[in-house]
C-alpha atoms as a PDB file:
ATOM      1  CA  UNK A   1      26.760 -17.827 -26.960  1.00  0.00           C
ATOM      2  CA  UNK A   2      24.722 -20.750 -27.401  1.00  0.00           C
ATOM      3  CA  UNK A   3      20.906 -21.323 -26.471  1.00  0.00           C
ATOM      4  CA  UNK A   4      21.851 -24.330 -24.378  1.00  0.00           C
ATOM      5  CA  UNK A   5      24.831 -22.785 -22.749  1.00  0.00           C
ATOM      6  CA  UNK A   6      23.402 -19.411 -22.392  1.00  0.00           C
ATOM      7  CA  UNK A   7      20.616 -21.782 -19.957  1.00  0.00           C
ATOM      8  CA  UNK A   8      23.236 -23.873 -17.586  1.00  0.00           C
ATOM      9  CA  UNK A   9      24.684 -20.972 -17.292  1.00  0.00           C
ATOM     10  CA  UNK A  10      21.556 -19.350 -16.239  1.00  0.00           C
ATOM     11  CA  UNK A  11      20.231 -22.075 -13.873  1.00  0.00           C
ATOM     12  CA  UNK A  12      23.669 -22.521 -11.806  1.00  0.00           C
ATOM     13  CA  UNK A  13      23.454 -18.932 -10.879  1.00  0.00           C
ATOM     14  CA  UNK A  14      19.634 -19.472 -10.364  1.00  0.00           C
ATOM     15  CA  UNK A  15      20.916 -22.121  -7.660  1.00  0.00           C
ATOM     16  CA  UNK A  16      23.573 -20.112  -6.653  1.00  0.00           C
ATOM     17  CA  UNK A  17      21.312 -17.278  -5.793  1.00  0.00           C
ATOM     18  CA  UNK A  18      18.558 -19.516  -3.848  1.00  0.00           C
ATOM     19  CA  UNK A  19      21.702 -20.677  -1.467  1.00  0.00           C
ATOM     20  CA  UNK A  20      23.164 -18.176  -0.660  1.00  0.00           C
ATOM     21  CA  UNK A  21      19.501 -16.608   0.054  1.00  0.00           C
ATOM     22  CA  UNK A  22      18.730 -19.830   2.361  1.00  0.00           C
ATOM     23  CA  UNK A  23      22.347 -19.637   4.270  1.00  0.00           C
ATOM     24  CA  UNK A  24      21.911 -16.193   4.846  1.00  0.00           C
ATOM     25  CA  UNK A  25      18.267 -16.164   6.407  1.00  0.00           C
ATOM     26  CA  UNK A  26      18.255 -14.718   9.796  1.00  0.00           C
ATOM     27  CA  UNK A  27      18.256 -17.519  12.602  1.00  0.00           C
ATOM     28  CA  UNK A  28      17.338 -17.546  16.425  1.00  0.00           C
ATOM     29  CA  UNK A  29      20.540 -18.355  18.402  1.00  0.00           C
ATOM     30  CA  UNK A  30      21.762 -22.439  18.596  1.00  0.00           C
ATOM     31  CA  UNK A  31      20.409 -22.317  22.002  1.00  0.00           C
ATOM     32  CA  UNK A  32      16.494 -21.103  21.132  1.00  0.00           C
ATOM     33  CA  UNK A  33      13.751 -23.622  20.878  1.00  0.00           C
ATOM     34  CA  UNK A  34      13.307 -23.443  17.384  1.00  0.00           C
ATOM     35  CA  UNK A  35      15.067 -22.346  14.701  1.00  0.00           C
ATOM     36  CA  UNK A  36      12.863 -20.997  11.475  1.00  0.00           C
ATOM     37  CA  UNK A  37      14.141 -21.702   7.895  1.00  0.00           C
ATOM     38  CA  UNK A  38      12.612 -19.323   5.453  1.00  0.00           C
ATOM     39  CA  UNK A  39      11.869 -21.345   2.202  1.00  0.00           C
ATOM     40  CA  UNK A  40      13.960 -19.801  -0.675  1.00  0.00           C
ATOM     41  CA  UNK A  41      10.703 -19.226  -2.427  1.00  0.00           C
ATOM     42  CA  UNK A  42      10.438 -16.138   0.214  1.00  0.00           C
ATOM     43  CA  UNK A  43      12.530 -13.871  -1.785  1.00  0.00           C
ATOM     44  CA  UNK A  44      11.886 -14.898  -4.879  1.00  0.00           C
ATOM     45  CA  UNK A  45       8.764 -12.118  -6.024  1.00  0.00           C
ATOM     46  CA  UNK A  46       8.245 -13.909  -8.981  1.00  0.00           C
ATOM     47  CA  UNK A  47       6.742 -16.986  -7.017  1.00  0.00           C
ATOM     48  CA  UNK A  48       3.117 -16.142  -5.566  1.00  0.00           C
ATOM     49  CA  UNK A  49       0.766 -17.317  -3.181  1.00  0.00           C
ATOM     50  CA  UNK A  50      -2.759 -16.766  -2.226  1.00  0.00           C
ATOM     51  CA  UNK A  51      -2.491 -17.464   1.161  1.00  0.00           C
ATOM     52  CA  UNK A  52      -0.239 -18.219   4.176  1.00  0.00           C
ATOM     53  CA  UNK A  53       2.048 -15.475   3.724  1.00  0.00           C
ATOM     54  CA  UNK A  54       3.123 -12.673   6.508  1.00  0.00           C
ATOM     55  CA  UNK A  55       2.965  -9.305   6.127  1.00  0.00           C
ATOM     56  CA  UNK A  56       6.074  -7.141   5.956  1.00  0.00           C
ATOM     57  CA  UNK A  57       5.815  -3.473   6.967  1.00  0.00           C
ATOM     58  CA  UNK A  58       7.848  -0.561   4.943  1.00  0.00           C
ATOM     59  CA  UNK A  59       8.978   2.970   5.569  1.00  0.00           C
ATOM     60  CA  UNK A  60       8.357   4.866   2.990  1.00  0.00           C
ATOM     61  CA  UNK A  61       9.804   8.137   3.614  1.00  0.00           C
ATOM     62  CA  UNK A  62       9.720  11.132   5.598  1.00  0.00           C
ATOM     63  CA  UNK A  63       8.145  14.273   5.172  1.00  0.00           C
ATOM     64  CA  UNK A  64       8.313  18.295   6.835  1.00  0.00           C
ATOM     65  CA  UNK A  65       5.179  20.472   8.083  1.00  0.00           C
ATOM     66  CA  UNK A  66       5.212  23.750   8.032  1.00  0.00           C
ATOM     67  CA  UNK A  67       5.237  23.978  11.620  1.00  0.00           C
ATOM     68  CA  UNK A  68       8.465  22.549  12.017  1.00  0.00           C
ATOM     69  CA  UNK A  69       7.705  19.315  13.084  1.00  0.00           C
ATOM     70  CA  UNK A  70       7.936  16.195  10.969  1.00  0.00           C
ATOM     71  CA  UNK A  71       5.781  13.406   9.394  1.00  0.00           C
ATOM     72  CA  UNK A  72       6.899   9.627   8.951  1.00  0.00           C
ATOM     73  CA  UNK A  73       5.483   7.624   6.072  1.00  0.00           C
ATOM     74  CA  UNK A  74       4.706   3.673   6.231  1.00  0.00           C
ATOM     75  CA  UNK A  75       3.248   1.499   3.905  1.00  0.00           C
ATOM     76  CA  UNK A  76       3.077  -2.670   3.980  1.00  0.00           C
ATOM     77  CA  UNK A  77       3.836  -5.780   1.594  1.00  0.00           C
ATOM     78  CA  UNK A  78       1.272  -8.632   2.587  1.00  0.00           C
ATOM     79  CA  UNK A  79       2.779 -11.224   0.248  1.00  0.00           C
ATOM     80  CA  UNK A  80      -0.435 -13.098  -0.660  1.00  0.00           C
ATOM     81  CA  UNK A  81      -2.654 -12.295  -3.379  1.00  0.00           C
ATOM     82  CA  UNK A  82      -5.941 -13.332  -1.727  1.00  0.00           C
ATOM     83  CA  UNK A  83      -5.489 -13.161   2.060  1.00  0.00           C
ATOM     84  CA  UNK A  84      -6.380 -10.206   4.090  1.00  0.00           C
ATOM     85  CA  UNK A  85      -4.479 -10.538   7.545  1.00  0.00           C
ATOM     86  CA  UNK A  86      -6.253  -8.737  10.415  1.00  0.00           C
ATOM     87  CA  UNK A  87      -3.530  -7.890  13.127  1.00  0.00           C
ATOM     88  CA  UNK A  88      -4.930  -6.092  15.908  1.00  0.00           C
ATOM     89  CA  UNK A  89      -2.688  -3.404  17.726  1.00  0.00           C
ATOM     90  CA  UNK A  90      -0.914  -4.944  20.350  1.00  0.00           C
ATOM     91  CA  UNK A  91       2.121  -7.731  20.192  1.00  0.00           C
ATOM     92  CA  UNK A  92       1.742  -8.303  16.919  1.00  0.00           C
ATOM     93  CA  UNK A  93       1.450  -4.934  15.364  1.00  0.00           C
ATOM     94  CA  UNK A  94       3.103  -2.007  17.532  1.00  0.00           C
ATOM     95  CA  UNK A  95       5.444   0.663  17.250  1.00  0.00           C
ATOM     96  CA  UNK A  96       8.203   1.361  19.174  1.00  0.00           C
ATOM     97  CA  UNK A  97       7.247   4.790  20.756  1.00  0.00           C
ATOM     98  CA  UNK A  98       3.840   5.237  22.575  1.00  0.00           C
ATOM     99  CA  UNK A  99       0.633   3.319  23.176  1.00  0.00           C
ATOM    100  CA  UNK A 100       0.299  -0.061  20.894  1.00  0.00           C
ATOM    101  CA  UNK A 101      -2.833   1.672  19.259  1.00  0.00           C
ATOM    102  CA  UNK A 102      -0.963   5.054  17.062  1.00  0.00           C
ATOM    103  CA  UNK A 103      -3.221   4.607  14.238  1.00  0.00           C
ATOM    104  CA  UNK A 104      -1.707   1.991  12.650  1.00  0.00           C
ATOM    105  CA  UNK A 105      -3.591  -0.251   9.859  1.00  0.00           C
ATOM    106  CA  UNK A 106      -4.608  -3.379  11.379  1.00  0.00           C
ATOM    107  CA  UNK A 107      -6.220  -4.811   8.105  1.00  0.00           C
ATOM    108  CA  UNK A 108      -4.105  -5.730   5.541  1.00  0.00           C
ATOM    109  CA  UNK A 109      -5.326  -5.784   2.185  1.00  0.00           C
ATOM    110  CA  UNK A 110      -3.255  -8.063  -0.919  1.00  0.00           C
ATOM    111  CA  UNK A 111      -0.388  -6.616  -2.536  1.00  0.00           C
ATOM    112  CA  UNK A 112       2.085  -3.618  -1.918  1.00  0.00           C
ATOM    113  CA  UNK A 113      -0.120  -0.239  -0.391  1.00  0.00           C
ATOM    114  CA  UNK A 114       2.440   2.562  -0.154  1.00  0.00           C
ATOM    115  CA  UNK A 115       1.896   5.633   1.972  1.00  0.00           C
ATOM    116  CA  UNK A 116      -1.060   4.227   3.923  1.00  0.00           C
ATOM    117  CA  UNK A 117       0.410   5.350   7.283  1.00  0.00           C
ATOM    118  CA  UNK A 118       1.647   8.868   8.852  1.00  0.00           C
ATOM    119  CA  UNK A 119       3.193   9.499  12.049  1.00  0.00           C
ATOM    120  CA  UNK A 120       3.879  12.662  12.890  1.00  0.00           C
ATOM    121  CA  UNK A 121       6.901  13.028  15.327  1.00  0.00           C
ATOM    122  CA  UNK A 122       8.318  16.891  16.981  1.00  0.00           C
ATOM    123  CA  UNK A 123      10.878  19.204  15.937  1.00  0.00           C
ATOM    124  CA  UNK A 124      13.506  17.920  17.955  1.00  0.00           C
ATOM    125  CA  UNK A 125      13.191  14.003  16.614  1.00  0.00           C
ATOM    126  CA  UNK A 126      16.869  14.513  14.911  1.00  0.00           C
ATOM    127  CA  UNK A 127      18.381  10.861  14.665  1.00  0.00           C
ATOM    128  CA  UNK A 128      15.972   9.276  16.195  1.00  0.00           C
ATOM    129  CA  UNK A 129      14.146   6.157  15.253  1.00  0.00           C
ATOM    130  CA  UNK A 130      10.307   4.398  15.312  1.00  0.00           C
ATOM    131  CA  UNK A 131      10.327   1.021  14.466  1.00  0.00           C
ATOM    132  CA  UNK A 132       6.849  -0.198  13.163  1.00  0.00           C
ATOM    133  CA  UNK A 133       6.849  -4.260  13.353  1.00  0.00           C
ATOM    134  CA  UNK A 134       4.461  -6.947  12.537  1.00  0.00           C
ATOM    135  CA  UNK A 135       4.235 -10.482  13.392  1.00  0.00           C
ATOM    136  CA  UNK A 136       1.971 -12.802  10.965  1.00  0.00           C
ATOM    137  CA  UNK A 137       1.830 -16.455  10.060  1.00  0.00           C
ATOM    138  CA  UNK A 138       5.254 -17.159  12.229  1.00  0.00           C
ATOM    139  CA  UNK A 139       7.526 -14.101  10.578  1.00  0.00           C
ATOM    140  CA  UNK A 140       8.145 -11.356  12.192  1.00  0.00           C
ATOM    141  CA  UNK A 141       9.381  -8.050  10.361  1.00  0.00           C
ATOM    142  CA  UNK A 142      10.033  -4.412  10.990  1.00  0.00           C
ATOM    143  CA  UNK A 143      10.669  -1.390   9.587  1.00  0.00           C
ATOM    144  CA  UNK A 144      12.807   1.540  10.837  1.00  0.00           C
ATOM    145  CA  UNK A 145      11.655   5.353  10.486  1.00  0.00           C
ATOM    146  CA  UNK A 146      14.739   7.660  10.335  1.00  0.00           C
ATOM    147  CA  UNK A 147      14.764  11.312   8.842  1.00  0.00           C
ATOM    148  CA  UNK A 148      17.843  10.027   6.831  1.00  0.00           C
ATOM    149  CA  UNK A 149      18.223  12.553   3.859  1.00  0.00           C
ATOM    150  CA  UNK A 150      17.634  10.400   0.810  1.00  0.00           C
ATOM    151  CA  UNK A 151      14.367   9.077   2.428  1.00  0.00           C
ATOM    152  CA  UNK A 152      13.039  12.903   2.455  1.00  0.00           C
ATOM    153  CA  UNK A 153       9.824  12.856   0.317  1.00  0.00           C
ATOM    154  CA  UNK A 154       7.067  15.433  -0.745  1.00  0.00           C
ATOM    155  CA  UNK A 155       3.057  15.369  -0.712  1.00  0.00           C
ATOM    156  CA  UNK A 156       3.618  15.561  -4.542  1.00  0.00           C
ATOM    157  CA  UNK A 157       4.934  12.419  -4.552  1.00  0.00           C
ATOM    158  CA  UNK A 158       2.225  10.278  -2.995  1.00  0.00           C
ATOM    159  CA  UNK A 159      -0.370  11.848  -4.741  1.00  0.00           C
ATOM    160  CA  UNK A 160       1.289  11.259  -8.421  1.00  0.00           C
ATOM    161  CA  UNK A 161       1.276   7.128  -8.324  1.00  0.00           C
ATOM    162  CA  UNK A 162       4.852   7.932  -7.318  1.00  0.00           C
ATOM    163  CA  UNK A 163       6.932   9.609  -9.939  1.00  0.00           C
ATOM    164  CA  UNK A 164       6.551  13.121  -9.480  1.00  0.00           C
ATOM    165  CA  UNK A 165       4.766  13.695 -13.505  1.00  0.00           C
ATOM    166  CA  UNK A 166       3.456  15.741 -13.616  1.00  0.00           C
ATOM    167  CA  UNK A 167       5.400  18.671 -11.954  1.00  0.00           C
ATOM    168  CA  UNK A 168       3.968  21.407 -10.242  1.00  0.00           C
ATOM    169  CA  UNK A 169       3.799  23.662 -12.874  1.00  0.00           C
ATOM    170  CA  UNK A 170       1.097  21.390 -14.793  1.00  0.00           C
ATOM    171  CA  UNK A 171      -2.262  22.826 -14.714  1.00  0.00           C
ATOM    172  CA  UNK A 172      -3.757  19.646 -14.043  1.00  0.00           C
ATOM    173  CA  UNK A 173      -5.385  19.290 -10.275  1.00  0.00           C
ATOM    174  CA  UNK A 174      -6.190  16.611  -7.910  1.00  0.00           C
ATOM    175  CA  UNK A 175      -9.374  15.267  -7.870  1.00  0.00           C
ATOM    176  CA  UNK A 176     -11.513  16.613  -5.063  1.00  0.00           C
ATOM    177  CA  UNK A 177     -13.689  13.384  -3.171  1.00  0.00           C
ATOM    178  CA  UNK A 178     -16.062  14.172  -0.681  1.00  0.00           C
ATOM    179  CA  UNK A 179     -16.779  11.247   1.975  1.00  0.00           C
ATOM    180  CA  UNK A 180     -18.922  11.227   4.801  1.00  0.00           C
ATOM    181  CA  UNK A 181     -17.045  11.341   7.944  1.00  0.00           C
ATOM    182  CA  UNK A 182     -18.767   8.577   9.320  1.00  0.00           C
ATOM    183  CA  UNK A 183     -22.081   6.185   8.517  1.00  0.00           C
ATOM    184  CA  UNK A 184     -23.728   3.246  10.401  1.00  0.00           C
ATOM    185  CA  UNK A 185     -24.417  -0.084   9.010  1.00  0.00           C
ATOM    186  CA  UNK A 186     -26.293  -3.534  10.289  1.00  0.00           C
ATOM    187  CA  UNK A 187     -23.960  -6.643  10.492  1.00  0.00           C
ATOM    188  CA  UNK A 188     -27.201  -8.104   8.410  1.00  0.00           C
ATOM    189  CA  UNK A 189     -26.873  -6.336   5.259  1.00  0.00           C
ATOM    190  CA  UNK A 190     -24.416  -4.985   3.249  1.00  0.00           C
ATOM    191  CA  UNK A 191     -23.267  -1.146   3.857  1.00  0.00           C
ATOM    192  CA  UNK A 192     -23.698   1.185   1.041  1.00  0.00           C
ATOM    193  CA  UNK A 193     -20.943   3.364   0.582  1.00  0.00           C
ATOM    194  CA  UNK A 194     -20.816   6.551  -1.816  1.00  0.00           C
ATOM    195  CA  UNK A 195     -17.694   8.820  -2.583  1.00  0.00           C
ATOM    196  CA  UNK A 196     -18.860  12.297  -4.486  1.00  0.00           C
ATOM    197  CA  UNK A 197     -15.729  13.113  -7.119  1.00  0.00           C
ATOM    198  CA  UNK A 198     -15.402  16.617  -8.694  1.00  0.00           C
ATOM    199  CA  UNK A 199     -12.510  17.019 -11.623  1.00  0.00           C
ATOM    200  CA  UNK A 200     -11.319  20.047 -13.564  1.00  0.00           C
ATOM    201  CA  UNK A 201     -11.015  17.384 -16.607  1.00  0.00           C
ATOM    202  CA  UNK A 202      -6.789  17.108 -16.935  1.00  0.00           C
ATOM    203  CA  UNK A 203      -5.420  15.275 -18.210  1.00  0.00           C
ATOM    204  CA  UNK A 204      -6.749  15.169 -21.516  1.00  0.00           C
ATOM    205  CA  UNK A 205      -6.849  12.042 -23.879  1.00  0.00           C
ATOM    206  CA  UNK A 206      -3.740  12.228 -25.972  1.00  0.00           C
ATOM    207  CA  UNK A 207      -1.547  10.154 -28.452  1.00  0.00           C
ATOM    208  CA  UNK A 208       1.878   9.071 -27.277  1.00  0.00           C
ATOM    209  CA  UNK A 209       4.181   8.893 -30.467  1.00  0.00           C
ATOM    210  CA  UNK A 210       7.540   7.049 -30.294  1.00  0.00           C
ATOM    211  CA  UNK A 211       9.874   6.055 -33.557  1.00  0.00           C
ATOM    212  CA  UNK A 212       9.955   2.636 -33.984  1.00  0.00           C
ATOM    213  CA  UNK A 213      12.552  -0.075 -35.807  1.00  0.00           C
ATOM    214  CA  UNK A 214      13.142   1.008 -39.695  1.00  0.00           C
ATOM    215  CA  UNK A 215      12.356   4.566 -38.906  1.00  0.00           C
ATOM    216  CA  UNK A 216       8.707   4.174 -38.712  1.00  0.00           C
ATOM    217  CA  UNK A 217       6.233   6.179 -36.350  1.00  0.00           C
ATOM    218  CA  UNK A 218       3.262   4.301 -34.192  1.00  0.00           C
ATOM    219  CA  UNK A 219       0.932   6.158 -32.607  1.00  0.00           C
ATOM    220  CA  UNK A 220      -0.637   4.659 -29.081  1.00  0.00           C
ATOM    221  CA  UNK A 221      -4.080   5.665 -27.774  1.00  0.00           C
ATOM    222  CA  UNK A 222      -3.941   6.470 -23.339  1.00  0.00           C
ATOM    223  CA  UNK A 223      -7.286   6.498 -22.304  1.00  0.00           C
ATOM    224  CA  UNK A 224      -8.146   8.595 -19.358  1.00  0.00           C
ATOM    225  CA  UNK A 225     -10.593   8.004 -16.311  1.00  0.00           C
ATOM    226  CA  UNK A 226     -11.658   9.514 -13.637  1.00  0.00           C
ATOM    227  CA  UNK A 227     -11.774   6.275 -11.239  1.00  0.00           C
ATOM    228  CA  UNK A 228     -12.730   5.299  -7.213  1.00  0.00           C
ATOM    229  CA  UNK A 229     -10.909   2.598  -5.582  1.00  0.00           C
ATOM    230  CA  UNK A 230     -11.464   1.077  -2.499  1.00  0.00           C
ATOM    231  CA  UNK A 231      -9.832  -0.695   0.467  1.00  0.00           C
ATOM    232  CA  UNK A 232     -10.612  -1.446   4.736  1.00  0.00           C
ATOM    233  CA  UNK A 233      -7.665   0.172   7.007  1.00  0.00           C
ATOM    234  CA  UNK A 234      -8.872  -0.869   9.986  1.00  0.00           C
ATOM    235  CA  UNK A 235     -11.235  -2.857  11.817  1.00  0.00           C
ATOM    236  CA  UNK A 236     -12.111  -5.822  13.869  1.00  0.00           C
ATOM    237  CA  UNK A 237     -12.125  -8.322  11.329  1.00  0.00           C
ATOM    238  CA  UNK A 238     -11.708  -8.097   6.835  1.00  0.00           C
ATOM    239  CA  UNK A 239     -14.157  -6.093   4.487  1.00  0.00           C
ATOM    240  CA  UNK A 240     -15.045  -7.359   0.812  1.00  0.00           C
ATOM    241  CA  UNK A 241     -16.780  -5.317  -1.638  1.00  0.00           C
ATOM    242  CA  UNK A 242     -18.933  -5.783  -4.310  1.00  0.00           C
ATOM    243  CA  UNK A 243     -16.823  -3.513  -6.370  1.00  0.00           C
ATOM    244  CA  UNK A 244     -13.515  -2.181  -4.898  1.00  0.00           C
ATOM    245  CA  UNK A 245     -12.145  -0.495  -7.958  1.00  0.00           C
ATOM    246  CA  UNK A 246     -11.124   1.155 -10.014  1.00  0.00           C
ATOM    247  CA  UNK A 247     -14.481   1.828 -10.604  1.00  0.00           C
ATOM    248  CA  UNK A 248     -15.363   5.060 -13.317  1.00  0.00           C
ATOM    249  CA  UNK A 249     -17.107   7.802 -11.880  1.00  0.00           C
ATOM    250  CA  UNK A 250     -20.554   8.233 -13.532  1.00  0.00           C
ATOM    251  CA  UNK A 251     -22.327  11.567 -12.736  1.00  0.00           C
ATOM    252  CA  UNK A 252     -19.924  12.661  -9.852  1.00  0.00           C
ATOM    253  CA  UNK A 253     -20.022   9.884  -7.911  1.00  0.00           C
ATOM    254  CA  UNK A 254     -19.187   6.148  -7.241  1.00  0.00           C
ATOM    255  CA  UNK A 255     -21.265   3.821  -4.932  1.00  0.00           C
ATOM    256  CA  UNK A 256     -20.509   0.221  -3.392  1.00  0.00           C
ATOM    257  CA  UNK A 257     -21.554  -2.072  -0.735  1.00  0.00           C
ATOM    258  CA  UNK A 258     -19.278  -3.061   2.086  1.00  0.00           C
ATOM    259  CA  UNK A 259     -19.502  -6.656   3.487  1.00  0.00           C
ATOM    260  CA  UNK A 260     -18.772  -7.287   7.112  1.00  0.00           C
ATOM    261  CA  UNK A 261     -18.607 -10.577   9.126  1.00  0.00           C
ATOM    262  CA  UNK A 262     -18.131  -9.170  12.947  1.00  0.00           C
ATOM    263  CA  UNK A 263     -19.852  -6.089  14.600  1.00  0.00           C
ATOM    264  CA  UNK A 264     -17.992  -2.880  15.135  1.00  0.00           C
ATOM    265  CA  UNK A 265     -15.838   0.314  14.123  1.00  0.00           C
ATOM    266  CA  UNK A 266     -14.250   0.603  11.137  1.00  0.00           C
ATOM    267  CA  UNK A 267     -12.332   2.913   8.709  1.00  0.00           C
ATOM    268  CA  UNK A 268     -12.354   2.281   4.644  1.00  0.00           C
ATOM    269  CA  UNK A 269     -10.490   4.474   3.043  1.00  0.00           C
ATOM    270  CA  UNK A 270     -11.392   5.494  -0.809  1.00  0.00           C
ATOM    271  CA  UNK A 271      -8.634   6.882  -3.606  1.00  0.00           C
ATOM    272  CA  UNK A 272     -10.065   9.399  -6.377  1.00  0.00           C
ATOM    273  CA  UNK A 273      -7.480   8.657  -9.350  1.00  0.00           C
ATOM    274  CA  UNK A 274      -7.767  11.285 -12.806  1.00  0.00           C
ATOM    275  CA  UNK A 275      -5.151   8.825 -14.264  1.00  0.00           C
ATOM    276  CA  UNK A 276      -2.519  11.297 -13.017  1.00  0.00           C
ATOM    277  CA  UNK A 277      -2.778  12.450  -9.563  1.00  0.00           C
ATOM    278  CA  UNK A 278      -4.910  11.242  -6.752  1.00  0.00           C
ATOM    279  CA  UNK A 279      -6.857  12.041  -3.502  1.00  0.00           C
ATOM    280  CA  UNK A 280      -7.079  10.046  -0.715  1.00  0.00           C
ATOM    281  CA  UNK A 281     -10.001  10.077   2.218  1.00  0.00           C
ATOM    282  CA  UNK A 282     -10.881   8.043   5.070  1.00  0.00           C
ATOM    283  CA  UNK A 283     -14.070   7.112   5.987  1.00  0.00           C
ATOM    284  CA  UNK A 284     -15.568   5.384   9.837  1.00  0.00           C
ATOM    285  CA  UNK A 285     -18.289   2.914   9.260  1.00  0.00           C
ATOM    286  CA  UNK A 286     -19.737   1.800  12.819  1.00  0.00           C
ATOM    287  CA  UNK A 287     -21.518  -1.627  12.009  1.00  0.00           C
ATOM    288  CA  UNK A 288     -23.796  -3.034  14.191  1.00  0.00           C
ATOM    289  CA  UNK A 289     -24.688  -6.242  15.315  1.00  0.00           C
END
């Protein structure tokens, strides 16, 4: 097929794609006030923005306790790459079972966080549903948590960036980070925050060899680290930080400064990563004014 072919051919399904996408965008009825148009740009995840993008919520999963009961998982999508949205609990960011306030994040950091929200629901939730939604910049969306079999999900899982290597049977451990519970800051300075990190030093640095064209061998170097990352769940208004990772730990520990711009409570939450598996803590930071 030829270069210039093979490229019509590409852009008329390229076009094809973006209007089908457009036609089929969920409407309000011909009788509502308005009527939003989603540009086709929207589903395109190739096309980025810093700003003026909505968050979209995401069930990630379900998992069971030992005591019978069960645990739903949610993460978000806020589609920008420099805008954190704050949505407080209320209208705007509510679930459909129980008080507005469940927990939920209300800041919403850049980029896809998966697993940043649990719910635990009883024994006798069977086909039930919660429906998380979120309304930001003019879009709402919503996502639906169902213990539907092919959703089920382990603790291994969310602790090994997602694809389960390595197994169980590895000798290799998670992290162990050590927060504070909680600390109290002035709205005038920055907050210093410190997470301790212990590690029983797995993985190891190792060579990954794979054959290449012509029969030939390569060898390629992984480096290892034993890393902190950073990011605000919750709070009254965003957080910044002077270094929100991943940051190597050096002599057990990694320390940063928190920036606020409004008095009061919130929770950061820090990730201890051995390049492998990771460990996840939250941590209250009452600022005042």
């Amino acid at each position: 097929m030829k270069a210039g072919y093979r490229f019509a051919l590409c852009c008329a399904v390229t076009l094809a794609f973006l209007l089908v996408a457009r036609t089929a965008t969920p409407q309000k009825p011909a009788d509502a006030q308005t009527v939003t148009v989603l540009s086709p740009t929207y589903f395109d995840s190739n096309v980025q923005f810093l700003s003026g993008q909505n968050v979209a919520p995401s069930f990630d999963g379900w998992m069971q306790n030992d005591d019978g009961t069960y645990t739903l998982v949610f993460g978000y999508y806020n589609r920008n790459t420099r805008e954190q949205l704050v949505i407080p609990p209320g209208p705007n960011n509510h679930l459909s079972s129980g008080e507005p306030d469940q927990g939920q994040p209300t800041i919403f950091v850049p980029g896809r966080k998966s697993w940043v929200f649990t719910l635990k629901v009883p024994k006798d939730f069977g086909d039930k549903e919660v429906v998380w939604t979120l309304t930001s910049h003019g879009q709402t969306e919503r996502a639906t948590g169902k213990l539907l079999r092919q959703l089920y999900i382990t603790k291994r899982l969310t602790i090994s960036h997602g694809n389960l290597n390595p197994g169980t049977d590895d000798p290799n451990k998670p992290p162990v980070l050590t927060l504070p519970d909680t600390i109290s800051g002035k709205l005038s300075r920055p907050v210093s925050v410190t997470a301790l990190v212990t590690d029983d030093g797995l993985p190891k640095q190792y060579i990954e060899r794979s054959p290449e064209e012509g029969g030939q061998v390569n060898g390629k170097f992984h480096r290892v680290r034993l890393t902190v990352s950073w990011f605000a769940y919750s709070g009254p208004e965003g957080v910044t930080f002077d270094d929100r990772g991943p940051t190597d730990v050096v002599d057990g520990k990694v320390t940063t400064a928190a920036h606020f711009t409004a008095p009061g409570t919130y929770v950061l939450v820090a990730t201890a990563d051995d390049s492998l598996l990771t460990t996840t803590k939250r941590m209250t930071v009452n600022v005042a004014p």
